[in-house]
Protein backbone atom coordinates (compact mmCIF):
# COMPACT_ATOMS: atom_id res chain seq x y z
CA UNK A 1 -10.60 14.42 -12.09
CA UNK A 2 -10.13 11.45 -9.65
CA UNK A 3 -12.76 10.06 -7.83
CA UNK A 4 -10.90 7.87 -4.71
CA UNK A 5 -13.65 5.34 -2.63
CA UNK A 6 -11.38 4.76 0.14
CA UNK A 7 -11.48 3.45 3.82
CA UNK A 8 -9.04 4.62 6.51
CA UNK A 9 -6.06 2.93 6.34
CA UNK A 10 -6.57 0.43 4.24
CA UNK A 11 -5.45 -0.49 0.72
CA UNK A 12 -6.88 2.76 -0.46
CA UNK A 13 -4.15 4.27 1.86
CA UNK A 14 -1.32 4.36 -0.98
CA UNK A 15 -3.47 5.36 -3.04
CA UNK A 16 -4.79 8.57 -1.66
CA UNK A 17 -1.27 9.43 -0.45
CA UNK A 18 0.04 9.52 -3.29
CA UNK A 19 -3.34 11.87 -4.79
CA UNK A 20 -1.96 14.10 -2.06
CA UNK A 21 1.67 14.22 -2.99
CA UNK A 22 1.50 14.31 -6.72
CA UNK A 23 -0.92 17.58 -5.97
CA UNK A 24 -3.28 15.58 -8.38
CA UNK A 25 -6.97 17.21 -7.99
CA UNK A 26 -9.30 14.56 -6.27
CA UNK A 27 -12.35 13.57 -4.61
CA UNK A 28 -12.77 11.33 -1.67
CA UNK A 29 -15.68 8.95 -1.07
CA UNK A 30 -15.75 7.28 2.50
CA UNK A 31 -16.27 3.95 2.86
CA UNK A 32 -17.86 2.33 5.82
CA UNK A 33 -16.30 -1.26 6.54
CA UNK A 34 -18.57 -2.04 9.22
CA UNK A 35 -21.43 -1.47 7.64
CA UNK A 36 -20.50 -3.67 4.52
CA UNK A 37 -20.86 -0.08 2.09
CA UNK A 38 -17.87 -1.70 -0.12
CA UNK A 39 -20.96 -4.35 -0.96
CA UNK A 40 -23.99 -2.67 -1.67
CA UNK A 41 -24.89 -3.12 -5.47
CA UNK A 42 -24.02 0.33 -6.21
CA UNK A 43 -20.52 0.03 -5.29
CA UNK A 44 -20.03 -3.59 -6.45
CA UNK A 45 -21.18 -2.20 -9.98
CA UNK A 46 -18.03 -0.04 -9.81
CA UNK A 47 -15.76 -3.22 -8.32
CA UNK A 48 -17.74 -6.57 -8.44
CA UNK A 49 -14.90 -7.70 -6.20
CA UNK A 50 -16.24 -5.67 -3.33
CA UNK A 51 -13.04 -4.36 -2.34
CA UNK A 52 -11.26 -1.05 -1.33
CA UNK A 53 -10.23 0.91 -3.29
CA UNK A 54 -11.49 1.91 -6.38
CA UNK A 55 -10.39 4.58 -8.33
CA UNK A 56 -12.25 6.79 -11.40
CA UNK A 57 -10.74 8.39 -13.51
CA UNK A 58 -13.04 10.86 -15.64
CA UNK A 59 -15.55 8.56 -14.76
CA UNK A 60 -14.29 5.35 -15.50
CA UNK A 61 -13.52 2.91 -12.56
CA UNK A 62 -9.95 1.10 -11.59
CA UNK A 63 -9.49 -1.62 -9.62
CA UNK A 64 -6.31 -2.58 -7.48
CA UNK A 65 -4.26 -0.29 -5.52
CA UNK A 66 -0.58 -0.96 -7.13
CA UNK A 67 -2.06 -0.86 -10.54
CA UNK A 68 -3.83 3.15 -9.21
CA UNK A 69 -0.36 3.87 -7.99
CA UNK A 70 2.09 3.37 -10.95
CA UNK A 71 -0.58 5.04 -13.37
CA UNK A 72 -0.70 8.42 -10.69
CA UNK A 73 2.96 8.57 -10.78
CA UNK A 74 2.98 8.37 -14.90
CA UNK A 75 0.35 11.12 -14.50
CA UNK A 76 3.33 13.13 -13.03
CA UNK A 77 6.70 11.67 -14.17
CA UNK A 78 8.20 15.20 -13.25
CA UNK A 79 7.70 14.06 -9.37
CA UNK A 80 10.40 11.22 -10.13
CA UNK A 81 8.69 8.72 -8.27
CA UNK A 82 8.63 6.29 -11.70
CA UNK A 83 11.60 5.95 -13.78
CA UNK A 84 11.04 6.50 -17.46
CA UNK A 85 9.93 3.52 -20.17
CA UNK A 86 12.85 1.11 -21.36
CA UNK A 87 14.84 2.19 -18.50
CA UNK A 88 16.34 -0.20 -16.02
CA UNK A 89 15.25 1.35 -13.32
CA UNK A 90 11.69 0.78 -14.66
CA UNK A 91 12.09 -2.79 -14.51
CA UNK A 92 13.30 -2.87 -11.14
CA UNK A 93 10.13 -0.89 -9.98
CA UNK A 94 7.53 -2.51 -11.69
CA UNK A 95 9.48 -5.33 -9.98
CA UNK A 96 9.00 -4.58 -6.76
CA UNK A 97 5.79 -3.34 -6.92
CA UNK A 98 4.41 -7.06 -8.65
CA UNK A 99 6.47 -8.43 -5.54
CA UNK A 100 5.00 -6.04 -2.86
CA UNK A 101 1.16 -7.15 -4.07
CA UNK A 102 1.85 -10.54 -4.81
CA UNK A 103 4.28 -11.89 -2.24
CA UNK A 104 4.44 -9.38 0.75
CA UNK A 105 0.16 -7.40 0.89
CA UNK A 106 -1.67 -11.33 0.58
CA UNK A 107 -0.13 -12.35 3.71
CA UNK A 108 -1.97 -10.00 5.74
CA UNK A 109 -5.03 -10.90 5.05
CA UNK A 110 -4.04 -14.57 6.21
CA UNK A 111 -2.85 -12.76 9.11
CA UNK A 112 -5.87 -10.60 10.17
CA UNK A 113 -8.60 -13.51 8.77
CA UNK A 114 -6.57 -17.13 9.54
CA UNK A 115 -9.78 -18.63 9.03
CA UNK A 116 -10.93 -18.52 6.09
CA UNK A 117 -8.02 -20.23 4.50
CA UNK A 118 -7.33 -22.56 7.58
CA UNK A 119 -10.70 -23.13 8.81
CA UNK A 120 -11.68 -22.13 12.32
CA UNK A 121 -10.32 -25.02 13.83
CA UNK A 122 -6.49 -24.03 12.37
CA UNK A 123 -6.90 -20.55 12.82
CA UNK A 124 -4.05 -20.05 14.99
CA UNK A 125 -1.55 -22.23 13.19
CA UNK A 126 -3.04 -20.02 9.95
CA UNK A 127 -2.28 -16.94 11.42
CA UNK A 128 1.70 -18.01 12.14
CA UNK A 129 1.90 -19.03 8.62
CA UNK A 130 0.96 -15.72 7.54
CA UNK A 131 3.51 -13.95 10.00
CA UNK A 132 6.19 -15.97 8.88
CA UNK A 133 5.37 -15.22 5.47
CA UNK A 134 5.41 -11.29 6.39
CA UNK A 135 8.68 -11.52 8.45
CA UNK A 136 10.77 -13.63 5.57
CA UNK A 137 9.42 -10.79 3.01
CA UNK A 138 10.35 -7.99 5.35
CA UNK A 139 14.03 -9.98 6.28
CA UNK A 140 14.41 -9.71 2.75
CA UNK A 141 13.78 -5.76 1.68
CA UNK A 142 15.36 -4.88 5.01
CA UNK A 143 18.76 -6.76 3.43
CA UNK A 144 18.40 -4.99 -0.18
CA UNK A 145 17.73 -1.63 1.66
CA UNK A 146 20.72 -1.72 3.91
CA UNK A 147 23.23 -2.89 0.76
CA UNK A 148 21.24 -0.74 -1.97
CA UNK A 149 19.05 2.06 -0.02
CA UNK A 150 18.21 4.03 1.33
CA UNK A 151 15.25 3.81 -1.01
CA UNK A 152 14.11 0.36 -3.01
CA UNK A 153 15.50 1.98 -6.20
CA UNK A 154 18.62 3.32 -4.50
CA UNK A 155 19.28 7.20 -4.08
CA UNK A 156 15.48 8.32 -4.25
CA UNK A 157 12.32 7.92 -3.48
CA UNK A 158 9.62 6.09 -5.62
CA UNK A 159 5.88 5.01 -5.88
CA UNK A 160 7.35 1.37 -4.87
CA UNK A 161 8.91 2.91 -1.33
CA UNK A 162 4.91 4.06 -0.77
CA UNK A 163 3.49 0.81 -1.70
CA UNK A 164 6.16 -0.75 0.42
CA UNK A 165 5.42 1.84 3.46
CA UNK A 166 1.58 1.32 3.79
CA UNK A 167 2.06 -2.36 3.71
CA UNK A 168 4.78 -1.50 6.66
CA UNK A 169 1.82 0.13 8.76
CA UNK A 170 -0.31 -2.71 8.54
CA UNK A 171 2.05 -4.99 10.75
CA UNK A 172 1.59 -2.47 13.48
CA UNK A 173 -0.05 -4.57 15.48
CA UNK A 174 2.03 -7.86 15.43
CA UNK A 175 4.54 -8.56 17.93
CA UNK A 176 7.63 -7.70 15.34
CA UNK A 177 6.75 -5.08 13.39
CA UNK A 178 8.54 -3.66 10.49
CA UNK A 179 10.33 -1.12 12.41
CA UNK A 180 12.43 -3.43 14.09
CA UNK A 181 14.14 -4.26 11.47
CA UNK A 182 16.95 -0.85 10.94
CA UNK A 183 16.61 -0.44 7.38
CA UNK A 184 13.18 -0.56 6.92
CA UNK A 185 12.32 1.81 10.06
CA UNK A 186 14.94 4.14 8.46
CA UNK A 187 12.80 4.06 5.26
CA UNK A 188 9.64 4.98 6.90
CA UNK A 189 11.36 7.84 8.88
CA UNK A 190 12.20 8.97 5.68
CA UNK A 191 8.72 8.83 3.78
CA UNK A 192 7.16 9.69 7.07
CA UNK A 193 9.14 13.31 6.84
CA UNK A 194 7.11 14.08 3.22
CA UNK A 195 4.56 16.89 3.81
CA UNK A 196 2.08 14.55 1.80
CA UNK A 197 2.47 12.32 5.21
CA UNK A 198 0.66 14.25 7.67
CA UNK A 199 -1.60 15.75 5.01
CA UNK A 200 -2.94 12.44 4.90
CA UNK A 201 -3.20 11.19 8.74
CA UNK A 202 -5.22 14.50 8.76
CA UNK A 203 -7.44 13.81 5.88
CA UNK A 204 -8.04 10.20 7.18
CA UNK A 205 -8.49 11.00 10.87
CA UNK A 206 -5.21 8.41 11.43
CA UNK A 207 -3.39 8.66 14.78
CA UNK A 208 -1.76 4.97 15.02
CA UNK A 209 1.91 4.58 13.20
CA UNK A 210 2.18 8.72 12.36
């Protein structure tokens, strides 16, 4: 059994989608933001870094959302969504998924909290950093997608082209967004269309990006 702590669209997002469309039997605790739940004691005993998500498995807690997502899709390798051990293709996922929480996911933080890396007083020139950043790592996928796609491993879907689409919702609100550039709105059409989609806007109470 899987135990999901989880806020509304955040990191937890890919995650629970993926709980959804494996058909992998879960349970959902909410998380309010606002109120600072992810750190009370009790939950910081589960992830002392305070953060969403965490994930337990039979009881034992796992931190960081890419890390949750290639272990679900090994739970199910008959889904397809991970390419089998010593292949190729396994390299190239684990490769993008290293790249999409390394490179592309710390950006956004930058983004939505210019601050606290910049200071108050270079907020603004923190937050274009950051949106740079994004843009040049979305300029990028959008070029291997229209050469190599439609999907980041080519002919199919996998748990990268998830990890890759929740990060794609978070630059809703910027004034580019990732759906302006063709390959990578083409992408989310496509992963948009599963069934596991709207179970999860439903689930979540999501309306923006569906």
């Amino acid at each position: 059994m899987h135990t999901l702590y989880y806020a509304p669209g955040a990191a937890s997002l890919v995650v629970h989608w993926l709980l959804i469309d494996l058909d992998l039997p879960h349970q959902l605790v909410k998380l309010d933001i606002a109120a600072r739940e992810h750190k009370t004691p009790a939950y910081l005993a589960l992830n002392p870094s305070g953060v969403v998500p965490t994930l337990l498995i039979d009881g034992k807690p796992m931190c960081e959302a890419a890390a949750m997502a290639v272990l679900l899709a090994e739970a199910k390798p008959e889904s397809g969504l991970i390419p089998p051990p010593g292949s190729a293709k396994r390299g190239e996922l684990l490769q993008w998924m290293f790249h999409l929480a390394n490179t592309l996911q710390p950006p956004f933080r930058l983004w939505w909290y210019p601050s606290e890396a910049a200071g108050e007083d270079h907020a603004e020139a923190g937050k274009a950093t950051a949106e740079a950043r994004i843009h040049a790592v979305f300029s990028n996928l959008d070029a291997h997608l229209a050469e190599n796609g439609p999907y980041l491993l080519g002919e199919s879907a996998s748990v990268a082209d998830f990890m890759l689409v929740m990060l794609m919702r978070w630059s809703r609100n910027m004034p580019k967004t990732a759906l302006d550039y063709p390959a990578l709105a083409n992408l989310a059409a496509l992963m948009k269309a599963r069934p596991s989609w709207k179970a999860l806007y439903e689930s979540e109470g999501l309306t923006e990006w569906a």
